[in-house]
PDB file of N, CA and C in Angstrom:
ATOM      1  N   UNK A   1     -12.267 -14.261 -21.586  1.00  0.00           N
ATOM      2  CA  UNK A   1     -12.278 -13.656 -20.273  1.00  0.00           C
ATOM      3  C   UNK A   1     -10.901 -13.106 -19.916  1.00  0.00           C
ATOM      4  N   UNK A   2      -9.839 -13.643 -20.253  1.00  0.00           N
ATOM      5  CA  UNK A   2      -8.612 -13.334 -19.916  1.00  0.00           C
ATOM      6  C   UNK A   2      -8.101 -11.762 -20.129  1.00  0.00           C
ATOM      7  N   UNK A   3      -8.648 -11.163 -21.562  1.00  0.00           N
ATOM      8  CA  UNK A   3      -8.559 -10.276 -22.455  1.00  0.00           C
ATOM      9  C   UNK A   3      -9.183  -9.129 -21.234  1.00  0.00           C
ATOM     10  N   UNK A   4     -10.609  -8.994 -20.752  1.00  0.00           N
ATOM     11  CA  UNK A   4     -10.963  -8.834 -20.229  1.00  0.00           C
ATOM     12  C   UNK A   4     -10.239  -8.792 -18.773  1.00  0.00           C
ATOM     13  N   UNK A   5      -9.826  -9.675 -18.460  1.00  0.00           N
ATOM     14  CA  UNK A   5      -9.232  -9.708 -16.520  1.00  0.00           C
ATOM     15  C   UNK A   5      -7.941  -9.109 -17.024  1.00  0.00           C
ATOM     16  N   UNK A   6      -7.034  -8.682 -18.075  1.00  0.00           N
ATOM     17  CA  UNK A   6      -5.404  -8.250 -18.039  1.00  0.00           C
ATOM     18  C   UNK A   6      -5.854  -6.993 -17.098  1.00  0.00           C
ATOM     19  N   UNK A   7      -6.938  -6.487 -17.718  1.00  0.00           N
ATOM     20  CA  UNK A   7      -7.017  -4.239 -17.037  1.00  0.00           C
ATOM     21  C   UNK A   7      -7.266  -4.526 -15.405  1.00  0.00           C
ATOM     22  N   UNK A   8      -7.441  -5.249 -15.162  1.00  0.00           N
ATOM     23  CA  UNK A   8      -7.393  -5.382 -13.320  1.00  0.00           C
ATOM     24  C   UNK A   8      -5.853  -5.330 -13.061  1.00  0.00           C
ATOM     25  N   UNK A   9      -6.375  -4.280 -11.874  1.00  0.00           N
ATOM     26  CA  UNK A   9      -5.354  -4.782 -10.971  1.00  0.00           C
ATOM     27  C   UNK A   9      -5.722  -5.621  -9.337  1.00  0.00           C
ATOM     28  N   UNK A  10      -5.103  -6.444  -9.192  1.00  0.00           N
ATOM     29  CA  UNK A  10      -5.522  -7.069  -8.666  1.00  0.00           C
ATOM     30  C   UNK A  10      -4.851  -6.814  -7.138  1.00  0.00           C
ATOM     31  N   UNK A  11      -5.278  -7.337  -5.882  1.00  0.00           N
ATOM     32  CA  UNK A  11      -6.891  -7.814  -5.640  1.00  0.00           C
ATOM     33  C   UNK A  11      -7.351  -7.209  -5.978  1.00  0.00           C
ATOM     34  N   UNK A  12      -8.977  -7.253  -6.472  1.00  0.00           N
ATOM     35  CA  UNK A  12     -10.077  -6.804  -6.638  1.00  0.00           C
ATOM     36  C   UNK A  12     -11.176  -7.131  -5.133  1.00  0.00           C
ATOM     37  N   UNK A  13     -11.918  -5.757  -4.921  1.00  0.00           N
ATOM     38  CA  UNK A  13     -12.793  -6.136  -4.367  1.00  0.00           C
ATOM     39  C   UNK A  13     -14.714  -5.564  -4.417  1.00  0.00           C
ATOM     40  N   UNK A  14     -15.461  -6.477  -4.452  1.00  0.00           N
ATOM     41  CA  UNK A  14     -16.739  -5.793  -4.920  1.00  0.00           C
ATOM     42  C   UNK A  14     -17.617  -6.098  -4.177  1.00  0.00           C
ATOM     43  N   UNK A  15     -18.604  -5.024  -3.228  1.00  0.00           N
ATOM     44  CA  UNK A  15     -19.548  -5.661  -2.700  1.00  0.00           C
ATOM     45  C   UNK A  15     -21.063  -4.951  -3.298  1.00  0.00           C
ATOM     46  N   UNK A  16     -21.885  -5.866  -3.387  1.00  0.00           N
ATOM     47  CA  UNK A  16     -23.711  -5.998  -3.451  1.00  0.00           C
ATOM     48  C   UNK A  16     -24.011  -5.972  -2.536  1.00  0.00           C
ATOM     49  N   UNK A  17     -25.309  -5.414  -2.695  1.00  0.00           N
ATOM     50  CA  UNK A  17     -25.951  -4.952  -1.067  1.00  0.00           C
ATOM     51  C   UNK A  17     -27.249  -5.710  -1.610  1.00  0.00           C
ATOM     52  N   UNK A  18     -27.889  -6.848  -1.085  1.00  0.00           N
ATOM     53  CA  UNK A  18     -29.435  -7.171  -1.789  1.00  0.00           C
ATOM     54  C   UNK A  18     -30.307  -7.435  -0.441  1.00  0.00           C
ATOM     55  N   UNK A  19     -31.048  -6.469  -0.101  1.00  0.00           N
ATOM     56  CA  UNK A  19     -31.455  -6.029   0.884  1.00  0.00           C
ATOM     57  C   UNK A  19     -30.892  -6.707   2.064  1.00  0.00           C
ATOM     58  N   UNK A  20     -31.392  -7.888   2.837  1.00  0.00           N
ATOM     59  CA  UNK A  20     -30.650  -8.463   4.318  1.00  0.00           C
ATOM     60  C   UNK A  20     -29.362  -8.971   4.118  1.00  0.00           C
ATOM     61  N   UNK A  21     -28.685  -9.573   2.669  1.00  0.00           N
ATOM     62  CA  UNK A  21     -27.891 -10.095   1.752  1.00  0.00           C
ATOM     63  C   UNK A  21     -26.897  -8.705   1.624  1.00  0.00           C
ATOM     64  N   UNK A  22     -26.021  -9.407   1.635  1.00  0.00           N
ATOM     65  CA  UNK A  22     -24.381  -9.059   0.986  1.00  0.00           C
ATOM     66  C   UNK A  22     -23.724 -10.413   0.666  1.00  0.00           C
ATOM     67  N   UNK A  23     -23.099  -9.646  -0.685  1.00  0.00           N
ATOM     68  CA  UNK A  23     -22.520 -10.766  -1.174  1.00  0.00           C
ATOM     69  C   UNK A  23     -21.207  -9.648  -1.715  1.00  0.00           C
ATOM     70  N   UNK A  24     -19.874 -10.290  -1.519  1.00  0.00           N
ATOM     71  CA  UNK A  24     -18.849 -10.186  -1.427  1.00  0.00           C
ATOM     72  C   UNK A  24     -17.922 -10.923  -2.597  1.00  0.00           C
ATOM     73  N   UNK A  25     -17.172  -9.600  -3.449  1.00  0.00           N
ATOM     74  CA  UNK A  25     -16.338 -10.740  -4.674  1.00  0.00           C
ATOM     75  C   UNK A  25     -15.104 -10.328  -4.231  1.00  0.00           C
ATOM     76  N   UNK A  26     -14.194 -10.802  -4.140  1.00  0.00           N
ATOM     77  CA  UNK A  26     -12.626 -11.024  -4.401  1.00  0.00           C
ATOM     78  C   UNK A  26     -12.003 -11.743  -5.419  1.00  0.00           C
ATOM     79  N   UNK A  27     -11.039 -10.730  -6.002  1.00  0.00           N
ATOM     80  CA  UNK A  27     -10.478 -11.703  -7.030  1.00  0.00           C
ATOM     81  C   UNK A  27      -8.987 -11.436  -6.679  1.00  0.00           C
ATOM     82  N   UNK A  28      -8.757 -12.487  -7.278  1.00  0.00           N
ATOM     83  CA  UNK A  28      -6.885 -11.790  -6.506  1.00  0.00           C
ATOM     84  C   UNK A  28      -5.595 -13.215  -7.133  1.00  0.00           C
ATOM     85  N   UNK A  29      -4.822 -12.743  -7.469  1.00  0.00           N
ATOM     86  CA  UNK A  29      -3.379 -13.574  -8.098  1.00  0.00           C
ATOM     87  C   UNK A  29      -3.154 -14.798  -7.383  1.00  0.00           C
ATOM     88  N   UNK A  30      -2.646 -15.802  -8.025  1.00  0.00           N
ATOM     89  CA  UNK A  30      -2.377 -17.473  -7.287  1.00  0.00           C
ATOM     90  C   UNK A  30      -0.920 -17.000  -6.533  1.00  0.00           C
ATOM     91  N   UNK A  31      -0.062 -15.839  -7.001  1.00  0.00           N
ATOM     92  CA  UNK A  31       0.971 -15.767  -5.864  1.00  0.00           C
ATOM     93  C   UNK A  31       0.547 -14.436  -5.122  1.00  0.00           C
ATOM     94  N   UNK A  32      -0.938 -13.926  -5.178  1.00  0.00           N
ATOM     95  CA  UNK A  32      -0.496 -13.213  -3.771  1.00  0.00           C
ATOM     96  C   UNK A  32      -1.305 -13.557  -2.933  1.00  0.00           C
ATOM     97  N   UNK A  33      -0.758 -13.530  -1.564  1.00  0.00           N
ATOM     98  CA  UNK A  33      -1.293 -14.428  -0.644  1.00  0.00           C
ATOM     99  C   UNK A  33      -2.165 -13.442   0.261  1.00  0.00           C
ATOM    100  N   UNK A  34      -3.674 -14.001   0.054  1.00  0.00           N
ATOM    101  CA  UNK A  34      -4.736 -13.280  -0.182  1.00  0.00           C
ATOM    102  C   UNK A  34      -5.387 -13.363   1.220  1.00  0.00           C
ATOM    103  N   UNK A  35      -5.932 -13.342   2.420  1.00  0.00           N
ATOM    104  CA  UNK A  35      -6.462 -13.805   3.678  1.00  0.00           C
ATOM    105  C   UNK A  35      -7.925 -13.230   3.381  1.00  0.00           C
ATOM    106  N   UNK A  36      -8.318 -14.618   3.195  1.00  0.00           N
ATOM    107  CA  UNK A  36      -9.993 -14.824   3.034  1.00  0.00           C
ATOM    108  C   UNK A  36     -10.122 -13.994   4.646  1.00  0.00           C
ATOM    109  N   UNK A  37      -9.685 -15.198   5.619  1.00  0.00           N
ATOM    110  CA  UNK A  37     -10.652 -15.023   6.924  1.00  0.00           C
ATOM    111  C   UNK A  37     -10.535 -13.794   7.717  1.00  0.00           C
ATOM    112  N   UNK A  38      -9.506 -12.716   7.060  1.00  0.00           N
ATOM    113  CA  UNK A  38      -9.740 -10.984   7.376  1.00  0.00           C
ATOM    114  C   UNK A  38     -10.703 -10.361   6.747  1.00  0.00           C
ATOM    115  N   UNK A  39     -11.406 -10.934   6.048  1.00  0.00           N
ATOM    116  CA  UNK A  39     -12.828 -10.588   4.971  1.00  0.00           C
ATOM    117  C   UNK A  39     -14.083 -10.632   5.823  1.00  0.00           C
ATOM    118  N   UNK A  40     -14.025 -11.819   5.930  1.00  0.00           N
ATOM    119  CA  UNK A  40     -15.058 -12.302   6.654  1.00  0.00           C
ATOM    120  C   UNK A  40     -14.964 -12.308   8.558  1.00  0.00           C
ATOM    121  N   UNK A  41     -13.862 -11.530   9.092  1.00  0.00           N
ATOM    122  CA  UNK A  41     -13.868 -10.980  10.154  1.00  0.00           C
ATOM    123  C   UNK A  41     -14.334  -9.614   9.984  1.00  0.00           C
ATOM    124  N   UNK A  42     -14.427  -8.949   9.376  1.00  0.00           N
ATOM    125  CA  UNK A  42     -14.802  -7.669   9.085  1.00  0.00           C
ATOM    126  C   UNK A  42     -15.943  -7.651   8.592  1.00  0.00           C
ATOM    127  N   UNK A  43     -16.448  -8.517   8.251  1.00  0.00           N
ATOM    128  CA  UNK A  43     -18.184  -9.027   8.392  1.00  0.00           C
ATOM    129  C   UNK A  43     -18.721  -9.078   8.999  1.00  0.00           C
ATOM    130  N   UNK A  44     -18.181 -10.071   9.922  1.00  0.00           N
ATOM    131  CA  UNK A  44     -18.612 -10.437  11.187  1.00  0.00           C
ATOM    132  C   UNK A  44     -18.542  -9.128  12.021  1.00  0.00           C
ATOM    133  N   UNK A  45     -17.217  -8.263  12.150  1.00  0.00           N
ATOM    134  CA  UNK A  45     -17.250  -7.308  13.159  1.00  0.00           C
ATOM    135  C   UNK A  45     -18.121  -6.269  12.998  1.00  0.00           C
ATOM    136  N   UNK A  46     -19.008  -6.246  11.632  1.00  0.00           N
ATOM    137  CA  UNK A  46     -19.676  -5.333  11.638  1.00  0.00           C
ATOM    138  C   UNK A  46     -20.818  -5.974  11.355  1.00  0.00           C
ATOM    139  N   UNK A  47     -21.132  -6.913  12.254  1.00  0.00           N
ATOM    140  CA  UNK A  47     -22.597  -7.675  12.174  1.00  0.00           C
ATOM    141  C   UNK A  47     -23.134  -8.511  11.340  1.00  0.00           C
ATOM    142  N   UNK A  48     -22.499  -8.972  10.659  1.00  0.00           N
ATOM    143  CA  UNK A  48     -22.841  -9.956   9.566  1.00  0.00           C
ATOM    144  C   UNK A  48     -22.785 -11.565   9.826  1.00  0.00           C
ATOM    145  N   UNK A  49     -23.880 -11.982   9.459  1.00  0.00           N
ATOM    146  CA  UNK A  49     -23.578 -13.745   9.264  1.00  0.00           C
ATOM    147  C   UNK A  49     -23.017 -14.167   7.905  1.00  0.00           C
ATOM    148  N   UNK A  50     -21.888 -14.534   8.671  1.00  0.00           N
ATOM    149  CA  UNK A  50     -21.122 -15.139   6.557  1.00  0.00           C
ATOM    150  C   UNK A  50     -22.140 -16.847   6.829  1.00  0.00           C
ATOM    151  N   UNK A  51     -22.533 -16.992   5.665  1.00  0.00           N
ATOM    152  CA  UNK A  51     -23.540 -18.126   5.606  1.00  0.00           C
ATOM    153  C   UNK A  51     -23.175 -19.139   5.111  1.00  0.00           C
ATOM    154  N   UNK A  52     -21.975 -18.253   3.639  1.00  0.00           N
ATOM    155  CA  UNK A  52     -21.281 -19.197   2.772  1.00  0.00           C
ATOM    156  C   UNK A  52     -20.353 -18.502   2.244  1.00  0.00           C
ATOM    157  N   UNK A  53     -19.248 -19.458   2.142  1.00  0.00           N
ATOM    158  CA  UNK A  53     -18.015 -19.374   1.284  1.00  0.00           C
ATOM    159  C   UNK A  53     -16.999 -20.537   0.317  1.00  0.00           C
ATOM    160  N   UNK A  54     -16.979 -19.691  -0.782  1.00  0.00           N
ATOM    161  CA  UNK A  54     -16.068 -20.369  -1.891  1.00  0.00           C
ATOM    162  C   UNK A  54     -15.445 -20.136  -2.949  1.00  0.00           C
ATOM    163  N   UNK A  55     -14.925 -20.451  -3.232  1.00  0.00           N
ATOM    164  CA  UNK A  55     -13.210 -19.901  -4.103  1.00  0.00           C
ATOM    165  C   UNK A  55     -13.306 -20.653  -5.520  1.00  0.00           C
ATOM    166  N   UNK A  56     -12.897 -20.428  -6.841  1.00  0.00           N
ATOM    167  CA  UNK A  56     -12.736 -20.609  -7.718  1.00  0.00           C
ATOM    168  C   UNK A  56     -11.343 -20.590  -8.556  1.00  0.00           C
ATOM    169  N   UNK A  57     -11.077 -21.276  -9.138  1.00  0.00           N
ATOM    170  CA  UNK A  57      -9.599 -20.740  -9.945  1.00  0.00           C
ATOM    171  C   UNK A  57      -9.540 -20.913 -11.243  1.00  0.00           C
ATOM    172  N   UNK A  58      -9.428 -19.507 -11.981  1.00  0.00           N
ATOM    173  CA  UNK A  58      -9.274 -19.530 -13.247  1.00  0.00           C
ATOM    174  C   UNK A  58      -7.398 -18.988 -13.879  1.00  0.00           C
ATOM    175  N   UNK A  59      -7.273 -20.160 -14.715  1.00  0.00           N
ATOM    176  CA  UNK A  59      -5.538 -19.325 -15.061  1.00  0.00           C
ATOM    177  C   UNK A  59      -5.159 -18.892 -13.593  1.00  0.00           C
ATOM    178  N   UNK A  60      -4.252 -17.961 -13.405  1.00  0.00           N
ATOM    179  CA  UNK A  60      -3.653 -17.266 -12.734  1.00  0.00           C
ATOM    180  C   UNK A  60      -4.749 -16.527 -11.743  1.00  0.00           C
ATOM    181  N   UNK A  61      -5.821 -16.889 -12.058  1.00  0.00           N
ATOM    182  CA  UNK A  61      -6.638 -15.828 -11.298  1.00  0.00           C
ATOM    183  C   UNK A  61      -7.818 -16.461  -9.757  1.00  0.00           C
ATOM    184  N   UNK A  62      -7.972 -16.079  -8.704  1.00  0.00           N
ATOM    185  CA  UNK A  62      -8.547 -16.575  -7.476  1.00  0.00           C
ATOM    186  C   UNK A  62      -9.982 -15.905  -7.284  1.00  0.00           C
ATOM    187  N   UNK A  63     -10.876 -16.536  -7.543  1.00  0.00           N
ATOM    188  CA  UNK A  63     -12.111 -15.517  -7.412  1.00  0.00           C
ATOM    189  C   UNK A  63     -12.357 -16.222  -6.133  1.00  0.00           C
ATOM    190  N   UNK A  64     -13.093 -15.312  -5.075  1.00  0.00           N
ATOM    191  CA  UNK A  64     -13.923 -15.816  -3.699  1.00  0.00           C
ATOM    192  C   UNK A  64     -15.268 -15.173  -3.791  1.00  0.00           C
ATOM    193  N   UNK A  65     -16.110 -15.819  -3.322  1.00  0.00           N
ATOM    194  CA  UNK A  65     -17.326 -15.337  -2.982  1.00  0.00           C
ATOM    195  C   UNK A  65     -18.137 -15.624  -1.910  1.00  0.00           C
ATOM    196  N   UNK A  66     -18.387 -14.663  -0.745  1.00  0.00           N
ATOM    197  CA  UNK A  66     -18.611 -14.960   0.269  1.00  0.00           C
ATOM    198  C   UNK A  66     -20.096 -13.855   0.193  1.00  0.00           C
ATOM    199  N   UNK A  67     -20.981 -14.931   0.999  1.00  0.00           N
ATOM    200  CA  UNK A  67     -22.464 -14.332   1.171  1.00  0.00           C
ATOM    201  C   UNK A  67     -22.807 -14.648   2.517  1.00  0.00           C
ATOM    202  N   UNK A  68     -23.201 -13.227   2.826  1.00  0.00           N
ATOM    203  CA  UNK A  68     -23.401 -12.804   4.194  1.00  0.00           C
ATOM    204  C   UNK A  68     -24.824 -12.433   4.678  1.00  0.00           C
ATOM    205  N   UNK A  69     -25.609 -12.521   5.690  1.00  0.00           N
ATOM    206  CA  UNK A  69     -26.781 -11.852   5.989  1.00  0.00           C
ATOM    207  C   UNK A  69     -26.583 -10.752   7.235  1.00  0.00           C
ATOM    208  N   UNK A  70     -27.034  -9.963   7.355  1.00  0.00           N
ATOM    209  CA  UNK A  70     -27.530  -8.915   8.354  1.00  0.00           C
ATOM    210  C   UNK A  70     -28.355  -9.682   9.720  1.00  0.00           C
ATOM    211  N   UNK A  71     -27.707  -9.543  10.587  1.00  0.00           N
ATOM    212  CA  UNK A  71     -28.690 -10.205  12.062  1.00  0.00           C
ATOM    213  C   UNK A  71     -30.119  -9.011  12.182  1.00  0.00           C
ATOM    214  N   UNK A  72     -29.884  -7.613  11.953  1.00  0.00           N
ATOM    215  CA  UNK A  72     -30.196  -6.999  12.223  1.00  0.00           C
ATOM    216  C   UNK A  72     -31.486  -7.077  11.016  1.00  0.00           C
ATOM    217  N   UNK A  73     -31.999  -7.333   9.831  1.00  0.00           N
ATOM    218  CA  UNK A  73     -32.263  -7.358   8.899  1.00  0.00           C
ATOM    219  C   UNK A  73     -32.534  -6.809   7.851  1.00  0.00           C
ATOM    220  N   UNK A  74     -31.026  -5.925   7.906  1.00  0.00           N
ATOM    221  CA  UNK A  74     -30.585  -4.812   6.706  1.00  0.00           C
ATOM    222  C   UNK A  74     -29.226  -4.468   6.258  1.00  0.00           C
ATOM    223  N   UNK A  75     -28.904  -4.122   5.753  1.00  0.00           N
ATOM    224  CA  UNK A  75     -27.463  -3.315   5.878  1.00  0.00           C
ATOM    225  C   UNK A  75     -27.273  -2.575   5.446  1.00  0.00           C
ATOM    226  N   UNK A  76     -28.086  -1.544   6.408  1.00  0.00           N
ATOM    227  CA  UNK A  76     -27.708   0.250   6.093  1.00  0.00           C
ATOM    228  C   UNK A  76     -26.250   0.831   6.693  1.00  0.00           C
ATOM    229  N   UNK A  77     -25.971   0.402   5.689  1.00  0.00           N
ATOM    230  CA  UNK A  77     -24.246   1.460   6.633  1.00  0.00           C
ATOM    231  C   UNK A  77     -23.239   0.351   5.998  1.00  0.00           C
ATOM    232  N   UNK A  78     -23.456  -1.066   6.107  1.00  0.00           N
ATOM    233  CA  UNK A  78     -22.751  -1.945   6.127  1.00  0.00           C
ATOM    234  C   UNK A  78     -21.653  -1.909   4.976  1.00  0.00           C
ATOM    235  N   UNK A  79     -22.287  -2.025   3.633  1.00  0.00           N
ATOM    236  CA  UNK A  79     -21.556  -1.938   2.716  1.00  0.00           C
ATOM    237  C   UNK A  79     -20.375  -0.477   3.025  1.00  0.00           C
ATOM    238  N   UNK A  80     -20.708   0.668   3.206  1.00  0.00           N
ATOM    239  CA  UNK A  80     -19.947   1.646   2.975  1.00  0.00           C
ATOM    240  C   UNK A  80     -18.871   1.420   4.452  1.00  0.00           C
ATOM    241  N   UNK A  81     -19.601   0.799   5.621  1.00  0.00           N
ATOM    242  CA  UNK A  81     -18.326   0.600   6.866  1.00  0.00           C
ATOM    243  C   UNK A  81     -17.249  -0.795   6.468  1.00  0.00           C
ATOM    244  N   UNK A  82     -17.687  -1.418   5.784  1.00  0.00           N
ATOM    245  CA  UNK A  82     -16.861  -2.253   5.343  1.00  0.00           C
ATOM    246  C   UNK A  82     -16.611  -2.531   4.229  1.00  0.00           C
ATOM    247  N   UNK A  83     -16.991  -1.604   3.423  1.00  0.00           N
ATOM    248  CA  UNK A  83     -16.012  -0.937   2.071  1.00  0.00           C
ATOM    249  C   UNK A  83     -14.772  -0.484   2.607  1.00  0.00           C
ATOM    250  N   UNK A  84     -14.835   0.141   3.237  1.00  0.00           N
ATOM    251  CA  UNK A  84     -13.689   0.782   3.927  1.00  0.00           C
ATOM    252  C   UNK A  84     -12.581  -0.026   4.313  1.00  0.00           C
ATOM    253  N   UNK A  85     -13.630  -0.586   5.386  1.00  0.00           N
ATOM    254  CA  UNK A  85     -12.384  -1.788   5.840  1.00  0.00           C
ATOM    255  C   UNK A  85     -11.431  -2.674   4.930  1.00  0.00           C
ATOM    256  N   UNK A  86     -12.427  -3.304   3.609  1.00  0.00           N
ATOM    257  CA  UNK A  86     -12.141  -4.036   2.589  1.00  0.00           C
ATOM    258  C   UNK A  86     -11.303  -3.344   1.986  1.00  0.00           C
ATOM    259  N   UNK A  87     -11.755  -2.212   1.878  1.00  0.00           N
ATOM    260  CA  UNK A  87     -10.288  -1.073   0.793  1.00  0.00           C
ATOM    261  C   UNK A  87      -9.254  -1.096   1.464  1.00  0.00           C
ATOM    262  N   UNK A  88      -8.955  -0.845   3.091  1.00  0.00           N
ATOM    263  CA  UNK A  88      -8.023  -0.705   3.672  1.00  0.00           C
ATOM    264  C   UNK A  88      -7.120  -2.060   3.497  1.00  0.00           C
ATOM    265  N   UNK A  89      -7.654  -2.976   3.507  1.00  0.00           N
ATOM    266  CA  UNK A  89      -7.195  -4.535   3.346  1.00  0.00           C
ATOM    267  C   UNK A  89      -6.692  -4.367   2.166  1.00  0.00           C
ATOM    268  N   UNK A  90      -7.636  -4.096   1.201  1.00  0.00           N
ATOM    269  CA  UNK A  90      -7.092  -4.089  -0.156  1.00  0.00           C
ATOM    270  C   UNK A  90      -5.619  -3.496  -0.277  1.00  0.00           C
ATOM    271  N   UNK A  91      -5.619  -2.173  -0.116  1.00  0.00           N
ATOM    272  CA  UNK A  91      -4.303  -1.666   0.394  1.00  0.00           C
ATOM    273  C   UNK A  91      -3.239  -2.513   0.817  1.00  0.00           C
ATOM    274  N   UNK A  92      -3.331  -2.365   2.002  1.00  0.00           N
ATOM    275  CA  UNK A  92      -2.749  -3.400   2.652  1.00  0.00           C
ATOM    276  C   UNK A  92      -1.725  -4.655   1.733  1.00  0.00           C
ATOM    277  N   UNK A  93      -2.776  -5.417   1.223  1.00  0.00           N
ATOM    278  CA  UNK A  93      -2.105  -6.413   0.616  1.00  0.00           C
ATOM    279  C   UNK A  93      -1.456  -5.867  -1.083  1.00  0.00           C
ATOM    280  N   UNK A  94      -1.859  -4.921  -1.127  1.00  0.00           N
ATOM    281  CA  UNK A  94      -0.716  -4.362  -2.456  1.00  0.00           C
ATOM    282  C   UNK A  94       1.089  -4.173  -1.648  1.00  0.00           C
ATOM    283  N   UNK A  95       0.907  -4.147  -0.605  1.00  0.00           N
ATOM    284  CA  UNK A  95       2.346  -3.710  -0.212  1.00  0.00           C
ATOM    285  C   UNK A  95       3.173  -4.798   0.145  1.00  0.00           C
TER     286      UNK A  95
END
Protein backbone atom coordinates (compact mmCIF):
# COMPACT_ATOMS: atom_id res chain seq x y z
CA UNK A 1 0.00 0.00 0.00
CA UNK A 2 2.71 2.39 0.76
CA UNK A 3 4.11 2.11 -2.95
CA UNK A 4 0.78 3.03 -3.90
CA UNK A 5 0.01 6.12 -1.19
CA UNK A 6 3.91 7.84 -2.15
CA UNK A 7 1.82 9.56 -5.67
CA UNK A 8 -0.63 11.39 -3.24
CA UNK A 9 -0.42 14.41 -2.31
CA UNK A 10 -1.81 14.84 0.60
CA UNK A 11 -4.67 15.84 2.15
CA UNK A 12 -6.68 13.89 0.07
CA UNK A 13 -10.25 14.31 -0.26
CA UNK A 14 -13.10 11.94 -1.75
CA UNK A 15 -16.69 12.02 -1.66
CA UNK A 16 -19.56 9.08 -2.69
CA UNK A 17 -22.83 10.01 -3.19
CA UNK A 18 -25.09 6.56 -2.39
CA UNK A 19 -28.35 7.86 -2.80
CA UNK A 20 -29.62 9.53 0.94
CA UNK A 21 -25.80 8.47 2.01
CA UNK A 22 -22.58 10.34 1.65
CA UNK A 23 -19.72 9.05 2.72
CA UNK A 24 -16.65 11.14 3.01
CA UNK A 25 -12.68 9.99 2.79
CA UNK A 26 -9.84 12.06 4.07
CA UNK A 27 -6.52 11.08 4.12
CA UNK A 28 -3.95 13.36 5.30
CA UNK A 29 -0.10 13.32 7.08
CA UNK A 30 0.43 12.58 11.08
CA UNK A 31 2.18 16.19 10.99
CA UNK A 32 -0.37 18.05 9.23
CA UNK A 33 -2.81 19.21 11.38
CA UNK A 34 -5.90 18.21 9.71
CA UNK A 35 -9.56 19.70 11.32
CA UNK A 36 -11.96 16.85 11.09
CA UNK A 37 -14.79 19.10 12.69
CA UNK A 38 -14.53 21.81 9.54
CA UNK A 39 -15.60 18.66 7.45
CA UNK A 40 -18.30 17.80 9.10
CA UNK A 41 -19.49 21.50 9.66
CA UNK A 42 -19.78 21.82 6.08
CA UNK A 43 -22.01 18.86 6.16
CA UNK A 44 -23.94 19.90 8.43
CA UNK A 45 -24.18 23.48 6.82
CA UNK A 46 -25.32 22.05 3.87
CA UNK A 47 -27.87 19.72 5.43
CA UNK A 48 -26.40 16.70 6.31
CA UNK A 49 -26.62 14.30 9.34
CA UNK A 50 -22.97 13.10 10.06
CA UNK A 51 -24.19 9.71 11.71
CA UNK A 52 -20.64 8.47 12.05
CA UNK A 53 -17.12 9.12 12.40
CA UNK A 54 -13.62 7.51 12.46
CA UNK A 55 -10.04 7.75 11.85
CA UNK A 56 -7.47 5.17 11.12
CA UNK A 57 -3.62 5.27 11.10
CA UNK A 58 -1.46 3.72 8.77
CA UNK A 59 2.60 4.59 8.77
CA UNK A 60 2.63 8.21 8.37
CA UNK A 61 -0.70 8.26 6.95
CA UNK A 62 -4.46 9.52 8.70
CA UNK A 63 -7.41 8.13 6.92
CA UNK A 64 -11.06 9.58 8.25
CA UNK A 65 -14.24 8.45 7.28
CA UNK A 66 -17.22 10.19 7.96
CA UNK A 67 -20.88 9.01 6.83
CA UNK A 68 -23.51 11.32 6.49
CA UNK A 69 -27.34 11.18 5.55
CA UNK A 70 -29.50 13.81 3.75
CA UNK A 71 -32.56 15.14 6.11
CA UNK A 72 -34.03 15.95 2.98
CA UNK A 73 -33.70 12.35 1.44
CA UNK A 74 -31.18 12.94 -1.28
CA UNK A 75 -28.26 14.77 -2.17
CA UNK A 76 -28.76 16.48 -5.28
CA UNK A 77 -26.36 19.31 -5.27
CA UNK A 78 -24.69 18.16 -2.11
CA UNK A 79 -21.71 16.44 -3.22
CA UNK A 80 -20.75 19.19 -5.87
CA UNK A 81 -21.71 22.28 -2.96
CA UNK A 82 -19.48 20.67 -0.72
CA UNK A 83 -16.92 19.48 -3.00
CA UNK A 84 -16.25 22.85 -3.18
CA UNK A 85 -16.21 23.66 0.18
CA UNK A 86 -13.97 20.48 0.89
CA UNK A 87 -11.56 21.64 -1.99
CA UNK A 88 -11.47 25.04 -0.59
CA UNK A 89 -10.42 23.46 2.85
CA UNK A 90 -8.28 21.29 1.06
CA UNK A 91 -6.49 24.34 -0.16
CA UNK A 92 -6.50 25.93 2.66
CA UNK A 93 -4.62 23.44 4.64
CA UNK A 94 -1.78 23.03 1.93
CA UNK A 95 -0.69 26.56 3.02
Amino acid sequence: MDAMMMGLRLPMIELREMGSSIEVILISGLKKNFMLYEVITILEEEGAEVVSASFSTVGDKVFHTVHAQSWCGDFKGLPEIAGTDLLELHVKSET
